[in-house]
C-alpha atoms as a PDB file:
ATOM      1  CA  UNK A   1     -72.993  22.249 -30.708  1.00  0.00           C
ATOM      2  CA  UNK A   2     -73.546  24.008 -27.493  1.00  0.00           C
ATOM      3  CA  UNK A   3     -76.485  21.797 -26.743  1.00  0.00           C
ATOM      4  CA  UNK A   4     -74.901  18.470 -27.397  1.00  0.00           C
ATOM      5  CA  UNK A   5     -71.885  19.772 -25.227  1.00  0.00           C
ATOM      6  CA  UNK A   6     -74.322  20.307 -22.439  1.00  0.00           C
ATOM      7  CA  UNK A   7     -75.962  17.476 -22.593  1.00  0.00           C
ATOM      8  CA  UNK A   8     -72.849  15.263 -22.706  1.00  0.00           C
ATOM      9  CA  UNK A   9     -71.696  17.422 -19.386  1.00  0.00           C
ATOM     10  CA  UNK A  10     -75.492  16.520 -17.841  1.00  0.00           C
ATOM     11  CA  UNK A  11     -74.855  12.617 -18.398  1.00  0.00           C
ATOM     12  CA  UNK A  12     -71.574  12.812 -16.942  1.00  0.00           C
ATOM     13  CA  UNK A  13     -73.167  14.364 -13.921  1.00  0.00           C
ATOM     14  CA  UNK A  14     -75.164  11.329 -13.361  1.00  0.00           C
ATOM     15  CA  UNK A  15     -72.428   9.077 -14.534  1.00  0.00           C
ATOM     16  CA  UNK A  16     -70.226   9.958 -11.307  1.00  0.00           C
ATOM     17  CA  UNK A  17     -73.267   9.463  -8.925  1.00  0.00           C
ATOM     18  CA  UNK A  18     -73.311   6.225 -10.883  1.00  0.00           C
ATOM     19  CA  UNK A  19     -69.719   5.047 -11.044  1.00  0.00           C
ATOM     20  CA  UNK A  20     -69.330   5.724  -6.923  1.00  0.00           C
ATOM     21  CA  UNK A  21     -71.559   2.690  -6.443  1.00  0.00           C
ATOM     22  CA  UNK A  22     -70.529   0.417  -9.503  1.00  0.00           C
ATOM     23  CA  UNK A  23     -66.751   0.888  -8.222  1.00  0.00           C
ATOM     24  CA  UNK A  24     -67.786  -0.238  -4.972  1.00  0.00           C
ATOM     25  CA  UNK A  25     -69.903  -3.377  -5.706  1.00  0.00           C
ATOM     26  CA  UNK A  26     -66.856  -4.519  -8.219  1.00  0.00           C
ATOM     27  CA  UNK A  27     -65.198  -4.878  -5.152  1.00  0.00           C
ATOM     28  CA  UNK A  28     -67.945  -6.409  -3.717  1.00  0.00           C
ATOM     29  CA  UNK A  29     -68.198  -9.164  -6.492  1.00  0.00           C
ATOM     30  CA  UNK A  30     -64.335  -9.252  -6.308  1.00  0.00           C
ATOM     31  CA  UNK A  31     -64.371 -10.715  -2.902  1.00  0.00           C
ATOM     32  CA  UNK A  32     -67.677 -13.376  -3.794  1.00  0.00           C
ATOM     33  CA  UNK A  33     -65.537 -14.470  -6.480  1.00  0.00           C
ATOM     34  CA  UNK A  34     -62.198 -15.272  -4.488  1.00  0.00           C
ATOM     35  CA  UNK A  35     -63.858 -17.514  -1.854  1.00  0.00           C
ATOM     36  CA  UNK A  36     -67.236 -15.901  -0.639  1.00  0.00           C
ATOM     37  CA  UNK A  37     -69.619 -16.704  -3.088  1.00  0.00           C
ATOM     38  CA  UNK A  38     -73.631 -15.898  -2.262  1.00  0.00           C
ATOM     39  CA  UNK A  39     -76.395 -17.708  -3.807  1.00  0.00           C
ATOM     40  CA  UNK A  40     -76.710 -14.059  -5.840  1.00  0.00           C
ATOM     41  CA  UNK A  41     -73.897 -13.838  -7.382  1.00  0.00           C
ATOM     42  CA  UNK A  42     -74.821 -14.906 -10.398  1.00  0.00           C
ATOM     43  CA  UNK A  43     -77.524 -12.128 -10.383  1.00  0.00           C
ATOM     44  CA  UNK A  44     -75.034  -9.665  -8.875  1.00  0.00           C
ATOM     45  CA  UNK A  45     -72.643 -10.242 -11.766  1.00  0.00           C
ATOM     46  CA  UNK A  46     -75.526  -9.475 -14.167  1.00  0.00           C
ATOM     47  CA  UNK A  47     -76.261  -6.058 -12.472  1.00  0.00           C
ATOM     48  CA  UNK A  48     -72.553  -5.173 -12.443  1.00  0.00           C
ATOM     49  CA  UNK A  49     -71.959  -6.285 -16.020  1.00  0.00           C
ATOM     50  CA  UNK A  50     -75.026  -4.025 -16.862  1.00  0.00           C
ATOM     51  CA  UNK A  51     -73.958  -0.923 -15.390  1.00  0.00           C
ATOM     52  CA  UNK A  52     -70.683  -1.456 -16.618  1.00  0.00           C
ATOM     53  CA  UNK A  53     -72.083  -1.554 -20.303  1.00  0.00           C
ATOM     54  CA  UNK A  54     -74.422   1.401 -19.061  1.00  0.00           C
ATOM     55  CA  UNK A  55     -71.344   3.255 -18.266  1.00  0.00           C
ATOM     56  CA  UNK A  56     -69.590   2.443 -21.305  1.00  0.00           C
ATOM     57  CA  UNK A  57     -72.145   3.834 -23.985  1.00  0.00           C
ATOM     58  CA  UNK A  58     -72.323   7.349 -21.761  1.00  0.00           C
ATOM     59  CA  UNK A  59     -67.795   7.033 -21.903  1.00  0.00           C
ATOM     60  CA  UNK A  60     -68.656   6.397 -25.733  1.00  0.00           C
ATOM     61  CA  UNK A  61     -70.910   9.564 -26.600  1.00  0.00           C
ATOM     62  CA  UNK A  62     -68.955  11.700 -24.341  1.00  0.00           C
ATOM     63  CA  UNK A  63     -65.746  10.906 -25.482  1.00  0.00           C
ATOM     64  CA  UNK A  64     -64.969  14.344 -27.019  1.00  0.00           C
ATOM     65  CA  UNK A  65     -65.624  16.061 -23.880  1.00  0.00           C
ATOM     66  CA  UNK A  66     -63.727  13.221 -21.470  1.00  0.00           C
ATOM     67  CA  UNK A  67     -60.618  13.662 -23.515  1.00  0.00           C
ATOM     68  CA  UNK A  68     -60.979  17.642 -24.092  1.00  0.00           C
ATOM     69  CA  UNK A  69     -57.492  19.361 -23.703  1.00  0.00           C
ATOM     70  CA  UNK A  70     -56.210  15.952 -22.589  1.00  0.00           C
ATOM     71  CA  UNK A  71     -56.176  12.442 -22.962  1.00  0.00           C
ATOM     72  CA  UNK A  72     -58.098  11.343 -19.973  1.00  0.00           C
ATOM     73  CA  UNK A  73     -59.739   7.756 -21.140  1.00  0.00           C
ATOM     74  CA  UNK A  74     -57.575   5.188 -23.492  1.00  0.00           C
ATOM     75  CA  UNK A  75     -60.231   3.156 -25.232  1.00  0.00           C
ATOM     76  CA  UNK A  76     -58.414   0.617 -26.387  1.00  0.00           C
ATOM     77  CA  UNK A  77     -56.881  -0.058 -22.596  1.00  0.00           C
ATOM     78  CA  UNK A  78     -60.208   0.184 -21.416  1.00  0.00           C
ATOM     79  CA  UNK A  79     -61.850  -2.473 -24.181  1.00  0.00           C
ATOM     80  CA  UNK A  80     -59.309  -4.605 -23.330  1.00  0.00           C
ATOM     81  CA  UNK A  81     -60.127  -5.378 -20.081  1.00  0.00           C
ATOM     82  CA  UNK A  82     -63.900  -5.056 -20.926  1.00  0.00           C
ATOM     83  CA  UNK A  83     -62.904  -8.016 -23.608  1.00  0.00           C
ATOM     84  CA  UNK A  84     -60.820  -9.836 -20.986  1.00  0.00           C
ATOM     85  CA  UNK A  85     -64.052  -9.563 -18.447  1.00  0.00           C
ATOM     86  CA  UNK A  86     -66.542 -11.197 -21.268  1.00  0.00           C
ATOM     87  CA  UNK A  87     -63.789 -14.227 -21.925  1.00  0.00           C
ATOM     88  CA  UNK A  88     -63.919 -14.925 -18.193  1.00  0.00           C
ATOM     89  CA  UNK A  89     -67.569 -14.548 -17.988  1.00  0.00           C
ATOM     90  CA  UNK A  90     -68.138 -16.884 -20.469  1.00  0.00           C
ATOM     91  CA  UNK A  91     -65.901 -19.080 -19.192  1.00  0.00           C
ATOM     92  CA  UNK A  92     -67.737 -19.471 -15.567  1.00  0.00           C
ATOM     93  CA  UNK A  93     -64.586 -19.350 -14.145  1.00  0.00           C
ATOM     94  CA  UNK A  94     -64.535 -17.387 -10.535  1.00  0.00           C
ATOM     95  CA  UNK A  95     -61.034 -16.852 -10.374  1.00  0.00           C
ATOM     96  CA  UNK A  96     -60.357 -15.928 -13.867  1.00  0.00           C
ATOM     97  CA  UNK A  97     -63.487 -13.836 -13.257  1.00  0.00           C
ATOM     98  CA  UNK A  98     -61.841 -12.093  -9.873  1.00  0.00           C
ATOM     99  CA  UNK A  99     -58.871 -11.385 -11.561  1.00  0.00           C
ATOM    100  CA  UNK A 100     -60.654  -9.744 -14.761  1.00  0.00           C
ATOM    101  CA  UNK A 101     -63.153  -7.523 -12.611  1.00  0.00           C
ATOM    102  CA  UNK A 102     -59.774  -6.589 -10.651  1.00  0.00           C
ATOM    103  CA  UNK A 103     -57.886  -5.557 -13.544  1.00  0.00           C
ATOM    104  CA  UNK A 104     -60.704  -3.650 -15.060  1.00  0.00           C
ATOM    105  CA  UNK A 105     -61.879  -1.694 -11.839  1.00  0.00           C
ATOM    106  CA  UNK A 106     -59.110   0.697 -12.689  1.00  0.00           C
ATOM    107  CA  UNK A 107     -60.945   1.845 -16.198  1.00  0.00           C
ATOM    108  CA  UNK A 108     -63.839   2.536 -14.291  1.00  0.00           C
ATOM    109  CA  UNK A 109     -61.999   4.294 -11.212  1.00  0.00           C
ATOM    110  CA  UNK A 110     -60.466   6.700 -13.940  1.00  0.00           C
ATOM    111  CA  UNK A 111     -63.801   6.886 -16.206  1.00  0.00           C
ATOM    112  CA  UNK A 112     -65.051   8.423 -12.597  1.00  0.00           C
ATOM    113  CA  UNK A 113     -62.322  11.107 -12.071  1.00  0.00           C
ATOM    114  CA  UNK A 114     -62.424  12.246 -15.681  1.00  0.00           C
ATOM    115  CA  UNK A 115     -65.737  12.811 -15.802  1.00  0.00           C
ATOM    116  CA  UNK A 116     -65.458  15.094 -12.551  1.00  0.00           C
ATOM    117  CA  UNK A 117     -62.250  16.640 -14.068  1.00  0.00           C
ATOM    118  CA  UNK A 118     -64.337  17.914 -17.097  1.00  0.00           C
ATOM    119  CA  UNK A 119     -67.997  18.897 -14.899  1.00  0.00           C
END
């Protein structure tokens, strides 16, 4: 038990190093999608949706230890918007798409300071 509560603390080490840079190239993306769109953005969106689902599988087996003593991470809030981001994916739609990675960037902004809450 000790071991797997170690480990889980380990990946949320690398998680925060992590989630510094994903926060800041959502933003990134947020501005190619309202109006400055690069000829990688397509490929940028691909790298951000990947560390996003990166992300989500370490949230997933640490879950215990994120919401020790307190509820840090809502799940359900949090798949929500990870839905919401898929639908407007799919549909190719840059604004819809702005607005989704906009709404979501908050789940990942807390996912950050509850994993340094609980290192």
């Amino acid at each position: 038990m000790e071991e797997n509560r170690k480990e889980q603390i380990e990946a949320l080490e690398v998680l925060v190093d992590f989630n510094e840079r994903l926060v800041k190239n959502i933003r990134i993306l947020v501005k190619e999608l309202s109006g400055e769109r690069l000829d990688d953005t397509d490929n940028f969106i691909k790298g951000i949706v990947d560390a996003m689902n990166w992300e989500i599988q370490v949230m997933n087996g640490t879950m215990d230890v994120l919401n020790e003593g307190k509820v840090r991470i809502e799940k359900e809030v949090f798949n929500q918007h990870i839905v919401a981001v898929a639908n407007a994916i799919e549909k190719k739609d840059d604004a819809k798409m702005a607005e989704a990675f906009v709404n979501v960037l908050p789940c990942f902004e807390q996912l950050g300071e509850a994993a340094s809450q609980v290192m």
